[in-house]
Structure formats: structure tokens, C-alpha cells
Protein backbone atom coordinates (compact mmCIF):
# COMPACT_ATOMS: atom_id res chain seq x y z
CA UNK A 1 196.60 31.14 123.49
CA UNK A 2 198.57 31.70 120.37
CA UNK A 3 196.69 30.28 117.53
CA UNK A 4 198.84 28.76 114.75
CA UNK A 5 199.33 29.18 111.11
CA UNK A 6 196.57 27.10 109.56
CA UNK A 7 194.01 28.09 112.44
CA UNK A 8 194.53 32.08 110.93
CA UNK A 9 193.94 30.70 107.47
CA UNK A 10 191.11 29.27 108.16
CA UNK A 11 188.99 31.79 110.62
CA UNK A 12 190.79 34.74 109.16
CA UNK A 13 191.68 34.52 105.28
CA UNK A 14 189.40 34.95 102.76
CA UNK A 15 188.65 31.27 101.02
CA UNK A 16 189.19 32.06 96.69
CA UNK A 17 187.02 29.34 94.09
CA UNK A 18 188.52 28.59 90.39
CA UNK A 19 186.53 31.94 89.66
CA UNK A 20 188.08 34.16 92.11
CA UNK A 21 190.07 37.28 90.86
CA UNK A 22 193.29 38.94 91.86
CA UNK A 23 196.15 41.19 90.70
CA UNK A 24 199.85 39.96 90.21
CA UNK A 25 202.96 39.97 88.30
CA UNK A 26 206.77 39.27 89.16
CA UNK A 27 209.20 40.30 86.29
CA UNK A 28 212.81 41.42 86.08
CA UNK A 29 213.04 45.34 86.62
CA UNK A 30 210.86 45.36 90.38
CA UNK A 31 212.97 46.69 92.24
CA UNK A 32 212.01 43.36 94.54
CA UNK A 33 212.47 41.03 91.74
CA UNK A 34 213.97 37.30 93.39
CA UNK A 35 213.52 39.01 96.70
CA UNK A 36 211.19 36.23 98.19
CA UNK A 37 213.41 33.31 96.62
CA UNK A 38 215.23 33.31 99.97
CA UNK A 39 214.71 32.60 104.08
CA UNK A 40 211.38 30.67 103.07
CA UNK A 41 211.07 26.60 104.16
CA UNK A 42 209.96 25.29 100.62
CA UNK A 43 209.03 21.79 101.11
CA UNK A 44 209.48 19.26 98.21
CA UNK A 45 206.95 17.03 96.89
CA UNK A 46 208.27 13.45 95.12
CA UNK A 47 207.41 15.26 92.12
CA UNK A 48 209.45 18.17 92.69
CA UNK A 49 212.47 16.17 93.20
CA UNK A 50 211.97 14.04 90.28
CA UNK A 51 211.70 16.89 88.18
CA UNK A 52 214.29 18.98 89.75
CA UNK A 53 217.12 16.11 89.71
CA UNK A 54 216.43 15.47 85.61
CA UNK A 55 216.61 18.89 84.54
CA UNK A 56 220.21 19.16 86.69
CA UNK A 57 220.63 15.97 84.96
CA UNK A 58 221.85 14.25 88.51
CA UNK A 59 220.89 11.37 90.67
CA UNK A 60 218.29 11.39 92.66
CA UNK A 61 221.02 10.55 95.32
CA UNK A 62 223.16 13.82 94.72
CA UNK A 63 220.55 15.94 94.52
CA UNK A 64 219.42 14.76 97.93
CA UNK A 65 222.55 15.06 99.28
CA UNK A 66 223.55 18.91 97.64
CA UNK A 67 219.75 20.57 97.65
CA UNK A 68 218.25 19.30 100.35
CA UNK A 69 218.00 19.49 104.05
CA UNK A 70 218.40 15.96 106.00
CA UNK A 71 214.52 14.66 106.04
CA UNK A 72 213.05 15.74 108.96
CA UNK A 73 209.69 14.13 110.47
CA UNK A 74 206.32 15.38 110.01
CA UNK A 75 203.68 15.26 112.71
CA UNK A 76 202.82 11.93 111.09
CA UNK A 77 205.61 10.72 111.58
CA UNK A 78 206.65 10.75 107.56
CA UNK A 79 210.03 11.79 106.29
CA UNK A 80 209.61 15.62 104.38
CA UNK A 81 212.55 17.02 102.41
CA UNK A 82 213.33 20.51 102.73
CA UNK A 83 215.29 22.73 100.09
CA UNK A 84 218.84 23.83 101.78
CA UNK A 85 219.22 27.49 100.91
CA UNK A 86 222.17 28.70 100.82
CA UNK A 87 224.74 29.57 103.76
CA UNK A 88 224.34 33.62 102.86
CA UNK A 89 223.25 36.19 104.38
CA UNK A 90 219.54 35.91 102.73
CA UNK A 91 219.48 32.37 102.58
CA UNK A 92 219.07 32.88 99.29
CA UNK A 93 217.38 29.60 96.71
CA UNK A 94 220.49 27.97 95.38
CA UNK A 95 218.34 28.07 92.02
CA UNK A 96 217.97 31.59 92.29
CA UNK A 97 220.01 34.45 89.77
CA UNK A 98 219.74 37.90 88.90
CA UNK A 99 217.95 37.07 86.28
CA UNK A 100 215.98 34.63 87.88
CA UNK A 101 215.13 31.19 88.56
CA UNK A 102 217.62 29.06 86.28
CA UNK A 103 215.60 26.19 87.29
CA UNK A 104 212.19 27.92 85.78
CA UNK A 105 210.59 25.77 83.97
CA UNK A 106 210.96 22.87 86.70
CA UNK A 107 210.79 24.93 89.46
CA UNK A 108 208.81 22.98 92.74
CA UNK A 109 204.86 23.32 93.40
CA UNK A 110 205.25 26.02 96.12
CA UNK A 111 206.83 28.52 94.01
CA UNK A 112 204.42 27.47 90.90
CA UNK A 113 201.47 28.60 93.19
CA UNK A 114 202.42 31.82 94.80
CA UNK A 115 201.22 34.13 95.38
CA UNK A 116 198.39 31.68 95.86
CA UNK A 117 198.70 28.76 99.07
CA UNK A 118 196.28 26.09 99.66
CA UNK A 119 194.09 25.19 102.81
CA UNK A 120 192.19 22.48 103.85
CA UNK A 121 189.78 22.40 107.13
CA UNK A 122 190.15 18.48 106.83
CA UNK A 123 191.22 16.89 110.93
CA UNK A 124 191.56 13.67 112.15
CA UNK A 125 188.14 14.77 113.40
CA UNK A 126 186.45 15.64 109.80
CA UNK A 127 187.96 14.51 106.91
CA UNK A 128 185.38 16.25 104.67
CA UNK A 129 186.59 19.60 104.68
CA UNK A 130 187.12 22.20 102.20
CA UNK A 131 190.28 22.74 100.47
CA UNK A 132 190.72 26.54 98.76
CA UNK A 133 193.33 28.70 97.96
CA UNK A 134 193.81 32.38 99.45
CA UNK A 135 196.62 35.07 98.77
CA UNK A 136 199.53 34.02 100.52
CA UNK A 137 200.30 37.62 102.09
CA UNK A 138 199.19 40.44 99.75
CA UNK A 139 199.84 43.33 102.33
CA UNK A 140 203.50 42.43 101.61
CA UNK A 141 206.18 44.59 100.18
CA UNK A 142 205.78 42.72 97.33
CA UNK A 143 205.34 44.78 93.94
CA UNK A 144 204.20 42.17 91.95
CA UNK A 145 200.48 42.69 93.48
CA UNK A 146 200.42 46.40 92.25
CA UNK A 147 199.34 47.05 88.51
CA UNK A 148 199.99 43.60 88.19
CA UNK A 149 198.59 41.53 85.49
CA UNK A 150 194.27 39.89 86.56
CA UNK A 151 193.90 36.90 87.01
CA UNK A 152 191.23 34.32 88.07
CA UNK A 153 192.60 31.30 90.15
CA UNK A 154 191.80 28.69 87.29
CA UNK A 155 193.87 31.14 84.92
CA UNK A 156 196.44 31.25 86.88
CA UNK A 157 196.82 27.23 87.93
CA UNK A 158 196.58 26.74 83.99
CA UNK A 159 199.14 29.37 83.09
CA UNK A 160 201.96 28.14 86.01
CA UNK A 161 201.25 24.23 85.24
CA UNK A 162 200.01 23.41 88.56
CA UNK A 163 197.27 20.76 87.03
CA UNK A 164 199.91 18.63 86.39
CA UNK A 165 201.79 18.91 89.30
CA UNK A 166 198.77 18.21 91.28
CA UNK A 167 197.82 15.70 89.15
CA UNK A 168 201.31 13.78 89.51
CA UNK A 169 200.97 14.66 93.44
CA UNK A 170 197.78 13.13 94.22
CA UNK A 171 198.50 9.39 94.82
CA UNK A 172 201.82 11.21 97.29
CA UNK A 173 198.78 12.97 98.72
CA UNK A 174 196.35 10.00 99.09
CA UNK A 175 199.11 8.28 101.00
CA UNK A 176 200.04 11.69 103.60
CA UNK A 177 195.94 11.23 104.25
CA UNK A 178 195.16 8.05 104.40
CA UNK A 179 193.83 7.17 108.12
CA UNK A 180 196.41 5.58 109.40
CA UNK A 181 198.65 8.71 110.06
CA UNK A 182 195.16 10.73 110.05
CA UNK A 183 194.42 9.11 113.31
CA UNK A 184 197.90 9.71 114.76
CA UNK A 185 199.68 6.25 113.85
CA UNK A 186 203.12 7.00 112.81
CA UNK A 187 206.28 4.28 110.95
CA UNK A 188 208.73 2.87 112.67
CA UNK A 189 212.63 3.75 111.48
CA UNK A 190 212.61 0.86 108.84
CA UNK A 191 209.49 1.87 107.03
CA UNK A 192 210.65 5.95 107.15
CA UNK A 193 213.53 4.97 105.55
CA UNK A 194 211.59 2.82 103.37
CA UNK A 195 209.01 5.97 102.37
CA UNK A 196 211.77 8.38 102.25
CA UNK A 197 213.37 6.11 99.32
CA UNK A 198 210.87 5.27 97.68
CA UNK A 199 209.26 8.88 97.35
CA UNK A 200 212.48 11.06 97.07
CA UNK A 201 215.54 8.76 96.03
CA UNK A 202 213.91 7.49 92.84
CA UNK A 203 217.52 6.05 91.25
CA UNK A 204 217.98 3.94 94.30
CA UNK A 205 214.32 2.54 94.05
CA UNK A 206 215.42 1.23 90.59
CA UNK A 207 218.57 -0.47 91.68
CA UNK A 208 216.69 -1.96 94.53
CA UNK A 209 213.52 -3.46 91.99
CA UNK A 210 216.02 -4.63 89.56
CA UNK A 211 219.16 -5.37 91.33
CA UNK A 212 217.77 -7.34 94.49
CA UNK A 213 215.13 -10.49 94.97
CA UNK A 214 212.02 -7.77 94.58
CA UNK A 215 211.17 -9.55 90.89
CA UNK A 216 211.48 -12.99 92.25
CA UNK A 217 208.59 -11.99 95.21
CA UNK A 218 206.11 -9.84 92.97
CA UNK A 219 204.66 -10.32 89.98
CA UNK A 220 205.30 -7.51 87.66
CA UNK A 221 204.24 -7.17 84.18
CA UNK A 222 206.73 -7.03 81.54
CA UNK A 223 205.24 -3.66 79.88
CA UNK A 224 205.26 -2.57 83.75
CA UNK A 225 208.50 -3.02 84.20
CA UNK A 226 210.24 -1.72 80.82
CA UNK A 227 208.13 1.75 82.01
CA UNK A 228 209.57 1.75 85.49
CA UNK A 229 213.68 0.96 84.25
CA UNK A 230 213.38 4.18 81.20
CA UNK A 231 210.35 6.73 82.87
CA UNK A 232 211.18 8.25 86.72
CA UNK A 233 207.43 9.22 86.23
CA UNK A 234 206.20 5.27 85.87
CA UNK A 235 208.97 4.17 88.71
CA UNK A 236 207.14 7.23 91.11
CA UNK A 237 203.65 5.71 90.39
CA UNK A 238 204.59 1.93 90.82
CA UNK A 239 206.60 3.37 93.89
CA UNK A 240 203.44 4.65 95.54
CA UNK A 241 201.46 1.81 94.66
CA UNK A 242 204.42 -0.07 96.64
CA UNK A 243 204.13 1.68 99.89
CA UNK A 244 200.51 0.82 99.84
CA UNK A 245 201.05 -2.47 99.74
CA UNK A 246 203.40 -2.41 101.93
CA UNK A 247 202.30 0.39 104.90
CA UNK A 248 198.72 -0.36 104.51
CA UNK A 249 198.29 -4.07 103.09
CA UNK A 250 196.36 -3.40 100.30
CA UNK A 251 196.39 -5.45 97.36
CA UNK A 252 198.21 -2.97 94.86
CA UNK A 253 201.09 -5.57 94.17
CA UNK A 254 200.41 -9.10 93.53
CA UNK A 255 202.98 -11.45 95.30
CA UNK A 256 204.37 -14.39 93.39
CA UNK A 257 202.56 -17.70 93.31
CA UNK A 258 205.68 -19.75 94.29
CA UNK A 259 206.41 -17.77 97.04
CA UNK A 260 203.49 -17.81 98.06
CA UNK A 261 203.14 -21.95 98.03
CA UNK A 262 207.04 -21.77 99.60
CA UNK A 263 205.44 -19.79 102.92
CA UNK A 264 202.35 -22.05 103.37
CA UNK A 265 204.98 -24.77 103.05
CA UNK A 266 207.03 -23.16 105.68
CA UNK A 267 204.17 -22.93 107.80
CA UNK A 268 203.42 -26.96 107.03
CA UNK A 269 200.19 -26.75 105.25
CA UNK A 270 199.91 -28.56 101.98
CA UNK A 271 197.87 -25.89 99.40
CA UNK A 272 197.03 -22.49 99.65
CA UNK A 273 193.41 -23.35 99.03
């Protein structure tokens, strides 16, 4: 039997702490310099996108629609974005130049972290596993691992900005875990559609709070809401606390008193108490 991917990280690579050490350094002159920014699947995180449309200074719409691959669905059933490489013949990043990454400094999580990948033994099973990072594939032809710079993993997460990337990435995370999809549940069409927007198409999540009946259903603080119309970072947050109000029914959103009394009406009952 074949094993897959994450069952040979697991049983067969070796697990690095914050404290672990190892050699590497890409730079212009390696004779493989930009090599690996091309035929790689490079997934996008919310934050990626969010980050990756501003500094094009696009929608979140066009970047969607130029940079990325139609959502496919993960074995949960949830809507991931892919980066669409271009049509060449190393499906090369379309970010990618001879002298580099002209996207650099907002450049997604996955590229941020190698040569380093993260792994977590966490199944539907046991959902206290470990979660390390191990060198993504060192025996490769890679020159950046030879006389390259040492570092310890901590140094490394610090120097490439991952903290706040994962930081930014956690509540997305929360949501990919939470035990509903854990234990194999997946969303119907409306609700993909529903996560997909409200995770990737951040300028269309505005128009819909402001531009539709969502403000005359939920109560939103003022302060709230002057965050979410300037900062795409404030909109993500109040976006996730959205979908768990609405995939999972918890009380992250508070709905409207009168709309509330309107549906007990509805329902022929004379209070809600």
C-alpha cells in the first residue's frame, strides 16, 4: 500500500522544536536562484490573499479571477484557492523575476516558511497531536542548503514574519478544525460559496455588510463597523467571526432585537421571554 504524503512526514521526517538548527540561504547569483518558484501547488490562506490583492493594489475580485485557480474542494468539503502559475513551460509563479519575487515583502505563508513545512499528527481520531516543522526536502538540488547561512527555527519564523502570518491565520485555522468537518461533515453549495466569499473575496464581503439588509439583522457596533468599511484586516476578523455564527451557531454575532420580536411574532407568540 502506497502510503501518502503526510503519513512519510510523520513516521519518516525528523520532527524540528523552536530550538532546532539548520543551514540555508537563497540569494541572486545560485545558479538555482527562483528555480523552485514554479510547478509547485501553493495554496493561499485568507491572509495571503488579503495581502497579496493590496500590495497589487486590486480587488479582491480581480485578483481571484487573474492569480488564482477556480476554488477547488478540500476533503472537508471547504473551498481552497490555489495560485495559477503561469501557462509556460515551468509553470513558473506569475510573481516571480530574474531578480526575484516582485511580490517579496507580501509574498504567501508557504513561501515565507520554506525551506521549513509544518505537520500535525492531529485525526478525526486524536485531535491532540503534535504540530512541528521539518525540512521540506534538503537532499534537493537546492544550493541554498550548502554554506548557507544557521539558523534555529524560532530565528528563522522571526526573520521571514511568519508570527504574524500565523497569528492573522489562526481564527481561518480554528474554523478548517473545528469538529464539524473534523468528523467528516462537509457544506452544502450555498454555504461554500458563502465561506469562499467571505474568506477570499474580502471587497465583496463589504458591499454585501453595507450594501444589503445585513445591518438591519445584526447588531454591530459603530467603532466595529467604521474598522470593517477602512481595514481588510478588521473586515477578515469580523468575517470569521461571521461564519461561526453562521456554520456552527455560535453566538459570535448578536442578532437584532426587532427582528428578533418580528420572528416570534411570525411564529404567533407574544414575547420572547
Amino acid at each position: 500500500m502506497v502510503k501518502s504524503w503526510k503519513e512519510v512526514i510523520l513516521k519518516e521526517y525528523p520532527r524540528l522544536s523552536p530550538g532546532s538548527k539548520f543551514r540555508f540561504s537563497c540569494r541572486k547569483g545560485l545558479s538555482c536562484f527562483t528555480r523552485c518558484c514554479g510547478d509547485v501547488n501553493i495554496f493561499l490562506s485568507p491572509y495571503d490573499v488579503l495581502r497579496m490583492k493590496r500590495t497589487l493594489k486590486i480587488t479582491s475580485g480581480k485578483f481571484l479571477q487573474k492569480y488564482t485557480l477556480p476554488p477547488i474542494l478540500a476533503g472537508q468539503k471547504l473551498p481552497m484557492v490555489l495560485l495559477r502559475m503561469k501557462n509556460d513551460a515551468r509553470k513558473s509563479c506569475p510573481f516571480v523575476t530574474p531578480e526575484g519575487c516582485s511580490i517579496y515583502e507580501d509574498r504567501p505563508w508557504a513561501c515565507r516558511m520554506y525551506p521549513l513545512g509544518m505537520a500535525s499528527s492531529k485525526t478525526s481520531q486524536r485531535t491532540d497531536g503534535e504540530e512541528f516543522c521539518f525540512i521540506v526536502d534538503e537532499e534537493s538540488s537546492c544550493l541554498g542548503f550548502k554554506d548557507g547561512q544557521e539558523w534555529t527555527v524560532a530565528e528563522w519564523w522571526k526573520d521571514q514574519g511568519i508570527d504574524e502570518y500565523n497569528k492573522k491565520n489562526e481564527p481561518y485555522k480554528d474554523i478548517t478544525l473545528h469538529r464539524l468537518f473534523v468528523e467528516g461533515k462537509g457544506l452544502g453549495p450555498a454555504k461554500s460559496q458563502m465561506f469562499y466569499l467571505t474568506c477570499y473575496d474580502l471587497d465583496r464581503f463589504r458591499k454585501l455588510i453595507f450594501n444589503s439588509s445585513f445591518l438591519k439583522r445584526f447588531e454591530i457596533e459603530d467603532e466595529v463597523l467604521k474598522e470593517i468599511k477602512k481595514y481588510d484586516e478588521a473586515l477578515l476578523d469580523f468575517g470569521f467571526k461571521w461564519l461561526r455564527f453562521s456554520l456552527f451557531a455560535e453566538k459570535t454575532l448578536k442578532i437584532r432585537s426587532d427582528v428578533v420580536e418580528g420572528k416570534m411574532k411570525e411564529l404567533g407568540l407574544d414575547s420572547i421571554e
